[in-house]
Protein backbone atom coordinates (compact mmCIF):
# COMPACT_ATOMS: atom_id res chain seq x y z
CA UNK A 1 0.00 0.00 0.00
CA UNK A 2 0.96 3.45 -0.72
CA UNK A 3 2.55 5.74 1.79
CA UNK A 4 -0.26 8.29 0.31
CA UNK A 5 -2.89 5.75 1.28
CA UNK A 6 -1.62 5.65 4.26
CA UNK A 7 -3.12 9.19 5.05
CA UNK A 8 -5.71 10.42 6.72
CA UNK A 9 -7.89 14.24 6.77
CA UNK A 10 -9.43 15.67 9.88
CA UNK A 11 -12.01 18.57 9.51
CA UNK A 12 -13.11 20.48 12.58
CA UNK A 13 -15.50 22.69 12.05
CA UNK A 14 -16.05 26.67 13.51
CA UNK A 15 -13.08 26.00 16.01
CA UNK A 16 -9.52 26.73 15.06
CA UNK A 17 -8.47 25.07 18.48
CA UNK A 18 -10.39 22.16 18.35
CA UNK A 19 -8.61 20.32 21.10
CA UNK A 20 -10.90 16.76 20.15
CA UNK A 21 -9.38 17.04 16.44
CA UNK A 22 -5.64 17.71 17.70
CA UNK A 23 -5.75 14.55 19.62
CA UNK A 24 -6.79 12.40 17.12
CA UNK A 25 -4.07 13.98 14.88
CA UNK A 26 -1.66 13.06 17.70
CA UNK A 27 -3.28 9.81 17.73
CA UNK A 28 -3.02 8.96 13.97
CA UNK A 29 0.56 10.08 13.35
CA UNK A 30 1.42 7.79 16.62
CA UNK A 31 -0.13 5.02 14.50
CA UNK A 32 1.92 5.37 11.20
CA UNK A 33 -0.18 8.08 9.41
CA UNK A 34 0.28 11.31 7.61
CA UNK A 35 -2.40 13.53 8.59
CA UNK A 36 -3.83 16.35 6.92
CA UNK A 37 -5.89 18.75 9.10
CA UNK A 38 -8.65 21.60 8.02
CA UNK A 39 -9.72 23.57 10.07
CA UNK A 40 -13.01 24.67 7.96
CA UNK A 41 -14.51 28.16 9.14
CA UNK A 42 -13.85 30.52 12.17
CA UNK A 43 -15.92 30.76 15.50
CA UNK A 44 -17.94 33.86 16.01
CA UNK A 45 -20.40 33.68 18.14
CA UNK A 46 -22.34 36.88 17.43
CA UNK A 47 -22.42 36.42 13.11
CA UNK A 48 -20.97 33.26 11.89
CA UNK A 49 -21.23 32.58 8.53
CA UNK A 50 -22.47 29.41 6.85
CA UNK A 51 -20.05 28.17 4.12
CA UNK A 52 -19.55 29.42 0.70
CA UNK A 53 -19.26 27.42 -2.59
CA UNK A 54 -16.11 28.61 -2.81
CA UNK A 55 -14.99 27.38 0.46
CA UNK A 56 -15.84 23.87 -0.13
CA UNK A 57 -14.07 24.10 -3.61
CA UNK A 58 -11.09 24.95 -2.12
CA UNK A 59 -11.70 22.52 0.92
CA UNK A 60 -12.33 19.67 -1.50
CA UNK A 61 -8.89 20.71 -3.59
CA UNK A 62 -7.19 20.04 -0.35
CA UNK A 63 -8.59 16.48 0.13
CA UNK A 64 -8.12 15.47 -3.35
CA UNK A 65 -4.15 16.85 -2.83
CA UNK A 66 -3.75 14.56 0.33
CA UNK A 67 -5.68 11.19 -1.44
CA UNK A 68 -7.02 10.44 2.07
CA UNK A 69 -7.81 7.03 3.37
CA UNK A 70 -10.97 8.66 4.70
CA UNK A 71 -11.84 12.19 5.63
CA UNK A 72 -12.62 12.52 9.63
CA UNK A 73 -15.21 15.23 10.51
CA UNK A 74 -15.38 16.39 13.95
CA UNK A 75 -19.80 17.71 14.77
CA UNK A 76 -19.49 19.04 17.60
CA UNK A 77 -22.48 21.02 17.71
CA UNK A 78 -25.79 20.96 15.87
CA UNK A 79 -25.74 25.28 15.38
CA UNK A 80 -23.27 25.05 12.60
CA UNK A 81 -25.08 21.93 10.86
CA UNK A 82 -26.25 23.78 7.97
CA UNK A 83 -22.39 23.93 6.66
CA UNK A 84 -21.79 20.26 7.45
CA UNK A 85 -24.32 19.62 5.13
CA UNK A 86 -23.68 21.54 2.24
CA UNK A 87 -19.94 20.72 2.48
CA UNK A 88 -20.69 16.92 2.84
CA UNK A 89 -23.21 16.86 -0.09
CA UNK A 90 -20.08 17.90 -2.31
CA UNK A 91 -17.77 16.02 -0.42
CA UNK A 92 -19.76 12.50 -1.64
CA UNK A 93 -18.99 13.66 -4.84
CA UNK A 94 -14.72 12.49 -3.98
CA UNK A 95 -16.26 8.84 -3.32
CA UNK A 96 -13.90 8.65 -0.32
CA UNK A 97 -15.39 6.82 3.12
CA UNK A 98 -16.82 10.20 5.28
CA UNK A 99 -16.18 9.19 9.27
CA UNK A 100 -17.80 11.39 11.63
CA UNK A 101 -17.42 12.13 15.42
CA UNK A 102 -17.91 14.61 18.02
CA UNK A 103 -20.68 15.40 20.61
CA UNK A 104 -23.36 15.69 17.98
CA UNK A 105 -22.80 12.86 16.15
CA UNK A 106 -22.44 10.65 18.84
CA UNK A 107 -25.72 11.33 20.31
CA UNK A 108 -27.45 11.10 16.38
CA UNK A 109 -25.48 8.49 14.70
CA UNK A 110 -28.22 8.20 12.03
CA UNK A 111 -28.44 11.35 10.88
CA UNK A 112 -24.68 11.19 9.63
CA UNK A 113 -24.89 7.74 8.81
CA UNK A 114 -28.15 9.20 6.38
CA UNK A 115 -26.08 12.10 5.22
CA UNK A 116 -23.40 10.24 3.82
CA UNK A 117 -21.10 9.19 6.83
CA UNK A 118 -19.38 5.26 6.35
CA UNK A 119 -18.78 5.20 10.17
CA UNK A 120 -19.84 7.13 13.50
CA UNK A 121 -17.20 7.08 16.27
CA UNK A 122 -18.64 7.62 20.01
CA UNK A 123 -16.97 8.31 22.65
CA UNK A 124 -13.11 8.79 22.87
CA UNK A 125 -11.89 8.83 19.23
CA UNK A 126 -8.23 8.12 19.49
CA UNK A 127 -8.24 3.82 19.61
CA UNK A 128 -11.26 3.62 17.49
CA UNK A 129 -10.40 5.54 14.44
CA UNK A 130 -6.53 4.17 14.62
CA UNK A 131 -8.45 0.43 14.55
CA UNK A 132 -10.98 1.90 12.14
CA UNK A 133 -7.72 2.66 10.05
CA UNK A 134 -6.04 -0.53 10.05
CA UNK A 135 -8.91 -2.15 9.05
CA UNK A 136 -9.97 -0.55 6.28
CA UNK A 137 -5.99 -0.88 4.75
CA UNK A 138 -6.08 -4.34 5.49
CA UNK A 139 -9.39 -5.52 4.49
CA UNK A 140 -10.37 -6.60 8.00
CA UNK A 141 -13.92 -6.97 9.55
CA UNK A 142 -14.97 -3.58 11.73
CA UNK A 143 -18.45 -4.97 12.52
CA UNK A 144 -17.32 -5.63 16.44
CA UNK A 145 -15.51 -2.36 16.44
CA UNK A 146 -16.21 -0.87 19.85
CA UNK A 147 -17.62 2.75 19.32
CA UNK A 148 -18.77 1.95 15.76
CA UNK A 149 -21.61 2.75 14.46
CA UNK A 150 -22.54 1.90 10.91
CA UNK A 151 -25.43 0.97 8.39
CA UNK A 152 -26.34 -2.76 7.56
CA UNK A 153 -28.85 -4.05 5.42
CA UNK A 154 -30.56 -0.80 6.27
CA UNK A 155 -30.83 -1.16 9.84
CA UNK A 156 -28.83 1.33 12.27
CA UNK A 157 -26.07 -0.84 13.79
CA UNK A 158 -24.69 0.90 17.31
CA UNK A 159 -21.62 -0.89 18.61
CA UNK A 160 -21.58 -0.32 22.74
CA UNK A 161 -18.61 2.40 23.31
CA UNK A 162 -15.33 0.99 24.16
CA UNK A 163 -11.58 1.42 23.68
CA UNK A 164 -11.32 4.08 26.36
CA UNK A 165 -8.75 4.63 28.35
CA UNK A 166 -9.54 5.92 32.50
CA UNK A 167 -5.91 7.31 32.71
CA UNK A 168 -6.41 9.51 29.75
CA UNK A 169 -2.56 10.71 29.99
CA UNK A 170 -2.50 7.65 27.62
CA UNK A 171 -3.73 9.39 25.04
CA UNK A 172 -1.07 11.78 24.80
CA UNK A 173 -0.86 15.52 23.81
CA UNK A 174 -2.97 17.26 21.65
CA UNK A 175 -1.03 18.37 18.57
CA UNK A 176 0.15 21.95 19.52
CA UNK A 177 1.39 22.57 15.55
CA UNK A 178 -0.25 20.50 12.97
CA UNK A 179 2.26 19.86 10.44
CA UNK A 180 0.16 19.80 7.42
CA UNK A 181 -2.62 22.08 8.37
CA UNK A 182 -5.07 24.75 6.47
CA UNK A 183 -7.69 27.44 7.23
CA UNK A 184 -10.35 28.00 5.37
CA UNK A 185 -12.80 30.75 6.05
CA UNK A 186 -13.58 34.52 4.01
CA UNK A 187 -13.34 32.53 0.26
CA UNK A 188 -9.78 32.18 1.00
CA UNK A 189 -6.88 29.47 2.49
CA UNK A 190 -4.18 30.13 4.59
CA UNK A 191 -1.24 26.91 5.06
CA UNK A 192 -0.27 26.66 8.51
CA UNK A 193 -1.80 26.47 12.27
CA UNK A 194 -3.90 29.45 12.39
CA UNK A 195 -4.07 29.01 16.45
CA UNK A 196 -0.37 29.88 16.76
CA UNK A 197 -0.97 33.38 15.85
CA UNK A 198 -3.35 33.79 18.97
CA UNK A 199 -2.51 35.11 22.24
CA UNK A 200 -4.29 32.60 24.79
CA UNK A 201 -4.28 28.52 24.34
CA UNK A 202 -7.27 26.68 25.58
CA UNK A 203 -6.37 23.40 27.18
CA UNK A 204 -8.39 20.84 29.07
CA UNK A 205 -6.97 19.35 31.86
CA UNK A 206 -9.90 16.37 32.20
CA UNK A 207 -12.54 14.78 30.19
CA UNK A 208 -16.37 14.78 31.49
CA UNK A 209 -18.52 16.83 33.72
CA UNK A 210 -20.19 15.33 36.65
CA UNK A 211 -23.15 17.53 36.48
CA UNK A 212 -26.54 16.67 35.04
CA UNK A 213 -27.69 20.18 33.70
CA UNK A 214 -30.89 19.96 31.14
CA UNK A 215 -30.18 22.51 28.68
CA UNK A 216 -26.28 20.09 28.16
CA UNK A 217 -25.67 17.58 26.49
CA UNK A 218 -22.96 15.87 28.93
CA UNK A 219 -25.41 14.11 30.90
CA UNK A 220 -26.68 12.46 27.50
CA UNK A 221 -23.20 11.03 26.36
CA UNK A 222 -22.31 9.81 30.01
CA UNK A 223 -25.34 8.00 29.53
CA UNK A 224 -23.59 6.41 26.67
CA UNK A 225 -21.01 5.01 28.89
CA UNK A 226 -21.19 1.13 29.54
CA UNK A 227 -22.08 1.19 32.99
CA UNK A 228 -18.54 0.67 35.45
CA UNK A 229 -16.79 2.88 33.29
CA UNK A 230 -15.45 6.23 34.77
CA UNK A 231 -16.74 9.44 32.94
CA UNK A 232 -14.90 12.26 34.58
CA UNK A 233 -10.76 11.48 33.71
CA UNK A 234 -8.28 13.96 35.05
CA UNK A 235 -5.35 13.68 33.32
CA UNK A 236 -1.56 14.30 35.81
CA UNK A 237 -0.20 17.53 36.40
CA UNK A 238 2.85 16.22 34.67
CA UNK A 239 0.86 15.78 31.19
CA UNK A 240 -0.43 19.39 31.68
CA UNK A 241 2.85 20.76 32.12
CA UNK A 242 3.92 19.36 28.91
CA UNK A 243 1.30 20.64 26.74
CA UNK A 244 1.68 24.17 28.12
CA UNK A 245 5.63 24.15 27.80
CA UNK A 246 4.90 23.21 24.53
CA UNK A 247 2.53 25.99 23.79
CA UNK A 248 4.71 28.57 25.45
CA UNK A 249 7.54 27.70 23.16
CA UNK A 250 5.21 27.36 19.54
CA UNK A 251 2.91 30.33 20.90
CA UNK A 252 5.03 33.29 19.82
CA UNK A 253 2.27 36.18 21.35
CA UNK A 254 0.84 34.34 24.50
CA UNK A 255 -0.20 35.99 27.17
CA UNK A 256 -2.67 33.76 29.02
CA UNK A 257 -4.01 30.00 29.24
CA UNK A 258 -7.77 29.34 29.24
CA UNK A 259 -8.57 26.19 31.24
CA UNK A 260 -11.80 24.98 29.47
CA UNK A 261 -13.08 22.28 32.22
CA UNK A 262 -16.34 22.15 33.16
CA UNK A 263 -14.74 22.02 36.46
CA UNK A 264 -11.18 22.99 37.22
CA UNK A 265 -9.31 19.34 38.68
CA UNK A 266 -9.98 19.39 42.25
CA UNK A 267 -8.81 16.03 43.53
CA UNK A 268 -6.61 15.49 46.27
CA UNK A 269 -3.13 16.92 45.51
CA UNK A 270 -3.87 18.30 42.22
CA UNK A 271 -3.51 21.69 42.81
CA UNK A 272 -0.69 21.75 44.95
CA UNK A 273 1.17 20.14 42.76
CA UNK A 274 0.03 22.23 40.01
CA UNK A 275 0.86 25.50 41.83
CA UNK A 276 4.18 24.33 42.26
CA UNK A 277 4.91 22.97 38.41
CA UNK A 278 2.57 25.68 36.81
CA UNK A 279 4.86 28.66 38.60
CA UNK A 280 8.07 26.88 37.79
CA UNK A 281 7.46 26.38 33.75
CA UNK A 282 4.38 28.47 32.81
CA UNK A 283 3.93 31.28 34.67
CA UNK A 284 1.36 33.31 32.88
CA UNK A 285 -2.40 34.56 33.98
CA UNK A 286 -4.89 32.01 33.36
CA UNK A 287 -8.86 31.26 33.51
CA UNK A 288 -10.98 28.78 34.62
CA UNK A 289 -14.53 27.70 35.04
CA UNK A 290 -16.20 26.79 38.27
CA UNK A 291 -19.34 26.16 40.25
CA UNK A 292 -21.11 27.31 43.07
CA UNK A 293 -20.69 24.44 44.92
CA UNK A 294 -17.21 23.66 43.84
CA UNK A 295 -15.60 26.92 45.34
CA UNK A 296 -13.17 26.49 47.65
CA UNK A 297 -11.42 29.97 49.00
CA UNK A 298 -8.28 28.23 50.13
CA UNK A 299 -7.99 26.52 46.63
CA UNK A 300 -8.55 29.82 44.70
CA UNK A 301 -5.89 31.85 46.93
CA UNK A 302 -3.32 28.73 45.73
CA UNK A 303 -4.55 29.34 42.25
CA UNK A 304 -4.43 33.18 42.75
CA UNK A 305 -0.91 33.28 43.58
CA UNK A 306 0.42 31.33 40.70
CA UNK A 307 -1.60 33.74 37.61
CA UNK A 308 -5.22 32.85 38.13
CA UNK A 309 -6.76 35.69 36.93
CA UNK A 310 -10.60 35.21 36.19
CA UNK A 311 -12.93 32.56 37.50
CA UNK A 312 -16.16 32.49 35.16
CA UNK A 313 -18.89 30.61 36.64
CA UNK A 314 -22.62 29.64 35.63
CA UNK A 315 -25.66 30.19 37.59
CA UNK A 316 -28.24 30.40 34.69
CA UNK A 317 -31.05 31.55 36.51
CA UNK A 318 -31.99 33.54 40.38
CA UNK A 319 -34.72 31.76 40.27
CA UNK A 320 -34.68 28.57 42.67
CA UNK A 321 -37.71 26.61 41.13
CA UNK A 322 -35.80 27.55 37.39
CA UNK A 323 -32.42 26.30 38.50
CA UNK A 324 -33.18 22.74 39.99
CA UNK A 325 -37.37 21.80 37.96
CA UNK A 326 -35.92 23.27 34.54
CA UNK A 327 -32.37 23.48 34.73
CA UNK A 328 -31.60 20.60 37.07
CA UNK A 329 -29.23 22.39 39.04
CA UNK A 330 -29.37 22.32 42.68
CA UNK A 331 -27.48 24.62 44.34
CA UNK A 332 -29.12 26.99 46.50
CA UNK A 333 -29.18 31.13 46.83
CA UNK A 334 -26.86 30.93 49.64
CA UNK A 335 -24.23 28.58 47.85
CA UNK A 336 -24.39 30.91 45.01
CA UNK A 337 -24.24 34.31 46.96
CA UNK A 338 -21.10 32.70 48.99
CA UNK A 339 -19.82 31.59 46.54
CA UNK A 340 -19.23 34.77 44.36
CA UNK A 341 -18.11 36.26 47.95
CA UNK A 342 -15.54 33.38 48.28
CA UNK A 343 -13.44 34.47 44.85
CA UNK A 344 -13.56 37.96 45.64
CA UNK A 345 -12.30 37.01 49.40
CA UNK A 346 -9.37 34.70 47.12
CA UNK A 347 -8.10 37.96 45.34
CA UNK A 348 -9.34 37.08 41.90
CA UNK A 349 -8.97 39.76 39.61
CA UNK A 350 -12.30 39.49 37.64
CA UNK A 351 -15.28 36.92 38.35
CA UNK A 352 -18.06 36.39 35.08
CA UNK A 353 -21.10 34.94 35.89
CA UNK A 354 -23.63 33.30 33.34
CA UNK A 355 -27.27 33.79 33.16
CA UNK A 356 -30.15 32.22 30.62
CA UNK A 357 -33.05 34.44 30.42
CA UNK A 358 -36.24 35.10 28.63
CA UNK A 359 -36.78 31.70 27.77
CA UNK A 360 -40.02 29.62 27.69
CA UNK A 361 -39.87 28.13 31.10
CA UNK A 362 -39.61 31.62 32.55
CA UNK A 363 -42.08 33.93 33.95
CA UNK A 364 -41.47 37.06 35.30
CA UNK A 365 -41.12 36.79 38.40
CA UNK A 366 -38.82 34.26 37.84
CA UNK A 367 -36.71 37.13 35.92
CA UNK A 368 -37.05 39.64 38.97
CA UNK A 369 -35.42 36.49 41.30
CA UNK A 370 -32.79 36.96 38.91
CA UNK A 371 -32.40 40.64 39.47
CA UNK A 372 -32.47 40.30 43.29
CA UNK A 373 -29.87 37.63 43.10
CA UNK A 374 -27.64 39.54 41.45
CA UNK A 375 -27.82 42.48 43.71
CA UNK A 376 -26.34 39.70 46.34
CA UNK A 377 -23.64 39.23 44.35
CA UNK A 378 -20.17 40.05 45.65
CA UNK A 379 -19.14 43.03 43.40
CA UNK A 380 -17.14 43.78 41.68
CA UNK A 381 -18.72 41.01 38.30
CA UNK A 382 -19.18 40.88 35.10
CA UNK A 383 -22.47 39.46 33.46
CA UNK A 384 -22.85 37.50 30.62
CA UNK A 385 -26.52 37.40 29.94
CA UNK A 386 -27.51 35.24 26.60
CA UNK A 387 -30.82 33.15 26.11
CA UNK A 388 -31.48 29.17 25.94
CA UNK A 389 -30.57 27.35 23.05
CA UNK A 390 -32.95 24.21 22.50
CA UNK A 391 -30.30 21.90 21.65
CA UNK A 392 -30.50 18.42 19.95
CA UNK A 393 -30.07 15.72 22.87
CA UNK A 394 -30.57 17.38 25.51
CA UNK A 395 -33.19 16.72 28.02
CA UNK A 396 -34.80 20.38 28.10
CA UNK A 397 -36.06 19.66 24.45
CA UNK A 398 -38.40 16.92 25.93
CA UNK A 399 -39.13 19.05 29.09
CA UNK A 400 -40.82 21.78 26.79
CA UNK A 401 -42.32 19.62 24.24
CA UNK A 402 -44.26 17.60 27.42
CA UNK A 403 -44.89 20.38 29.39
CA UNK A 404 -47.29 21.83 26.05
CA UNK A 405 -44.63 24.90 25.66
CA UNK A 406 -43.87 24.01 21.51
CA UNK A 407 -44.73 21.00 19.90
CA UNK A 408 -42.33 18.65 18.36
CA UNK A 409 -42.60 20.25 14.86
CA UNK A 410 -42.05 23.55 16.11
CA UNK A 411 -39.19 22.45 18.32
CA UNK A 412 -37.34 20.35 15.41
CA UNK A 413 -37.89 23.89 12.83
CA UNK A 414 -35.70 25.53 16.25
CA UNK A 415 -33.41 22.94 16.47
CA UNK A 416 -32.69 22.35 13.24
CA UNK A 417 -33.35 26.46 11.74
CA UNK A 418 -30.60 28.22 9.67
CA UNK A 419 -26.90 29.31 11.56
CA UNK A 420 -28.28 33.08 11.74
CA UNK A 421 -31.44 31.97 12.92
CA UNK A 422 -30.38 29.82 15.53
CA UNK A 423 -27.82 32.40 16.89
CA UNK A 424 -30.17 35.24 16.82
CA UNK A 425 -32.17 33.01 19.09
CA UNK A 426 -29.50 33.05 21.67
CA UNK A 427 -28.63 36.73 21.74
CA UNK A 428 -32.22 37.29 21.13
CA UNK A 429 -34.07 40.18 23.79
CA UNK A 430 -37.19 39.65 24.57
CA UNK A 431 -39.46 42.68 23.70
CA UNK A 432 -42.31 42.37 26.05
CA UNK A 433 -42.05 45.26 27.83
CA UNK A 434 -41.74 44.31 31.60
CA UNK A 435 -39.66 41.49 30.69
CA UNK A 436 -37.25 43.88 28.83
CA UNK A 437 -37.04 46.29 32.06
CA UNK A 438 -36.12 43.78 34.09
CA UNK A 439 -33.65 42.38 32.17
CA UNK A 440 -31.80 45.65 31.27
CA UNK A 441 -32.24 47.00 35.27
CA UNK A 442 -30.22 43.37 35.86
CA UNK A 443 -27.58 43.97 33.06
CA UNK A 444 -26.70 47.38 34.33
CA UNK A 445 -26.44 46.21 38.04
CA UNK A 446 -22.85 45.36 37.36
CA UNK A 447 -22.02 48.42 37.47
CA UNK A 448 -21.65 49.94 40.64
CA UNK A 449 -22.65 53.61 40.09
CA UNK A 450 -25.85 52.60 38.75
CA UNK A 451 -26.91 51.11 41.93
CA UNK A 452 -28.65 53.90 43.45
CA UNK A 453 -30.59 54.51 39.71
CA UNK A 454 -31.38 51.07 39.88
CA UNK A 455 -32.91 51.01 43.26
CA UNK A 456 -35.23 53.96 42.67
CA UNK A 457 -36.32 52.32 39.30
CA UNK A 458 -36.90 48.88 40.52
CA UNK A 459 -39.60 50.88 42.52
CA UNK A 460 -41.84 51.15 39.40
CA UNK A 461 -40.27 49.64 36.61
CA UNK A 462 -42.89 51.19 33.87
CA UNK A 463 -42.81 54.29 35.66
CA UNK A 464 -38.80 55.24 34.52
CA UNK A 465 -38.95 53.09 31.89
CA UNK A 466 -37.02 55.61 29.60
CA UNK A 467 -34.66 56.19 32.46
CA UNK A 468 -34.06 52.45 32.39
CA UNK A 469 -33.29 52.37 28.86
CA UNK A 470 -31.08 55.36 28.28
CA UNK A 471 -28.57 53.68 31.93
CA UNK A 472 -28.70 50.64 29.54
CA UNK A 473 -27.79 52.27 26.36
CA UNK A 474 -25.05 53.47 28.23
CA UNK A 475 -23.96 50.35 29.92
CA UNK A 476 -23.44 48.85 26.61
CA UNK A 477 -20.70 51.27 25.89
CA UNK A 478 -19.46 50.49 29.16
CA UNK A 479 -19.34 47.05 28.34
CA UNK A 480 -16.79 47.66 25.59
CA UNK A 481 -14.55 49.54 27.42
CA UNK A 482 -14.47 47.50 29.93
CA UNK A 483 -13.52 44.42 27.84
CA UNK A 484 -10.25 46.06 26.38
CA UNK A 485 -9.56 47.21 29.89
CA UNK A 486 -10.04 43.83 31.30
CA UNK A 487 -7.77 42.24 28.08
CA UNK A 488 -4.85 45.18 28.92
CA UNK A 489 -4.73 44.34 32.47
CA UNK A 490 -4.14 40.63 31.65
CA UNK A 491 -1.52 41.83 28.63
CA UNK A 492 0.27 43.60 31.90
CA UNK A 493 -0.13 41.09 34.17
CA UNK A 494 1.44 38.66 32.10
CA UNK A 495 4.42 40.94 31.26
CA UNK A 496 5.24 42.07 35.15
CA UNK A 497 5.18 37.57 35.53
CA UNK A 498 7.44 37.47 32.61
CA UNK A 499 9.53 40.59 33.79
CA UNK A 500 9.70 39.16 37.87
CA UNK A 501 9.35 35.16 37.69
């Protein structure tokens, strides 16, 4: 066999980091293969853009360069689906085997296996597809594959997930600098490893989330699991070092590290070893998510000490009945409000907290719970107020459609609506007028001069309604300055660490 069959192409889709697609790239070339990686489109959360002709031209060009074994495509998420499909329809056209993974394919094997896909992969990608691989150059049966799933005499065939290994520093590094790597977004390509030029790295320190939140999908693919098998992973400090020395030395303008857990590693002896490794070799600010019942104030002022720099934590809703009926989160007022008072106690620089609002499931005075929460919040914060996403496989779809809120039609024309429509839904602001007051005397809470405003208006909310929406107007200005503020100080920051390490 040729050493150009011997090749492989990974697409990832809307992500330029796309840690899941770097692993298997580590994964492949481990195994014996060349591997050429596109990274197909750029994230944007407020106006992405679904894929040209053009683009999938010159996306197609590059798999018919690299005469691919198979192409890999990494669906991670159902909100950029209406590019997946137009660039698979042409991509059937190559007659080479389509393999698809990721979070959305795992939990809809069908669809992809309908659209065109050979094989689905669930779960952990790296020993499947490297089997997959073998196979398929040596002729060999896949049908007991663990994690396959494939068509056979028209019926669905789901192989139970397997191949995964519970000490995930098996799986090595994520590839830091694909070798053979293109980005293609704005009718153009550029060669190279467009997340080099950036000036933070995202890394992921463990695999799962032991949550069970509605509006997630996580719950749904630990469902997956075959029962006995661990879902949360943490990999060793050790394995994060590596990765990050490796960044710091291929990452010519980086500032910070993003930690993109759903939970920063909290098990015994984690952090103070990391402390200890991350000041020695890294030694830059970094971020990291958390939860109100996972703050810890003598674990922050460790983190604190070595760079961390933000802590950005959800709470979704101020609303108890939201939080644990709808949202299936059960933490209480008081675990949130001390919470937010633990990381400013810590000495972390800037704490973000989510919200979902003006949604289906809320009324308003679930939306005024939400205010009053937030004025409990240890200040200073940042808000990040967005709306709920119905999402494909997640148990909040079924919530709605039995609790008579949208019927199944209606909810699959949400699910399944255009890119711009979909993300218009989740920056959408509701118009009702009360709802809209409330909303915009929450957003503006964050800032501490408009407290006093905001406690004479919450008196009679229609009453300074244009009072309410001019402190808003003005907020949002705020807002931006603020963000370029919050970037310099972190630019600094990471200079004086450089500068006195």
């Amino acid at each position: 066999m040729s050493d150009k069959k011997k090749s492989v192409v990974l697409i990832a889709f809307y992500n330029t980091k796309a840690l899941g697609v770097r692993y298997l790239e580590t994964a492949m070339k481990k195994a014996g293969y060349s591997v050429k990686t596109i990274f197909f489109k750029g994230f944007n959360s407020q106006n992405p853009k679904v894929a040209t002709d053009a683009e999938i031209e010159l996306c197609k060009k590059e798999i018919l360069r690299a005469d691919p074994l198979f192409v890999g495509l990494s669906v991670m998420s159902s909100m950029y689906l209406e590019s997946v499909e137009k660039l698979v329809d042409k991509l059937r056209e190559l007659n080479i085997p389509l393999v698809f993974g990721g979070a959305f394919a795992a939990m809809f094997p069908d669809r992809f296996l309908a659209m065109g896909g050979e094989y689905v992969i669930r779960g952990d990608g790296e020993i499947p597809m490297v089997k997959l691989a073998n196979a398929m150059l040596d002729g060999s049966d896949v049908s007991d594959n663990p994690s396959l799933c494939y068509m056979k005499d028209g019926e669905l065939v789901t192989n139970e997930i397997g191949d995964i290994l519970e000490e995930i520093d098996g799986y090595g590094l994520p590839t830091i600098e694909c070798e053979d790597a293109c980005y293609i977004e704005n009718d153009s390509i550029a060669y190279g490893d467009p997340q080099l030029s950036a000036m933070s790295y995202e890394v992921i320190a463990s695999r799962g989330c032991p949550f069970t939140c509605s509006y997630c999908c996580c719950i749904n693919l630990h469902r997956m699991f075959p029962k006995g098998v661990k879902y949360v992973r943490t990999r060793s400090v050790e394995s994060v070092m590596a990765e990050l020395i490796e960044a710091k030395k291929k990452f010519k303008k980086l500032v910070f590290v993003h930690f993109y857990d759903e939970i920063f590693p909290n098990t015994p002896g984690w952090i103070d070893e990391f402390i200890v490794q991350y000041k020695k070799h890294i030694n830059l600010p970094f971020t990291i998510w958390s939860h109100p019942k996972m703050v810890k104030v003598d674990e922050l002022k460790k983190l604190v000490s070595v760079g961390l720099t933000e802590v950005i934590m959800g709470i979704q809703s101020g609303s108890p009945y939201i939080r644990k009926e709808i949202f299936h989160r059960y933490e209480t007022q008081e675990d949130i409000i001390n919470a937010t008072k633990t990381i400013r106690q810590s000495g972390v620089f800037w704490s973000s907290y989510d919200f979902m609002l003006q949604h289906p499931f809320e009324k308003i005075e679930h939306l005024k719970e939400t205010y009053y929460l937030v004025k409990e919040l240890a200040m200073p914060l940042e808000l990040q107020l967005h709306g709920l996403n119905f999402l494909p496989g997640t148990d909040i779809v079924d919530m709605a459609i039995d609790a008579g809120l949208i019927s199944k039609e209606e909810m699959d024309k949400i699910m399944y609506a255009s890119m711009k429509e979909q993300f218009e839904a989740y920056w959408k602001r509701e118009d009702e007028r009360e709802s809209r007051l409330w909303y915009r005397l929450t957003y503006c809470w964050q800032y501490k001069n408009c407290h006093k405003k905001c406690e004479t208006y919450e008196q009679d909310v229609f009453k300074y309604e244009k009072e309410i929406d001019a402190m808003y107007e003005k907020c949002q200005k705020r807002t931006k300055l603020r963000y370029l503020y919050k970037k310099g100080r972190v630019v600094l920051k990471s200079i004086r660490m450089r500068i006195f390490k």
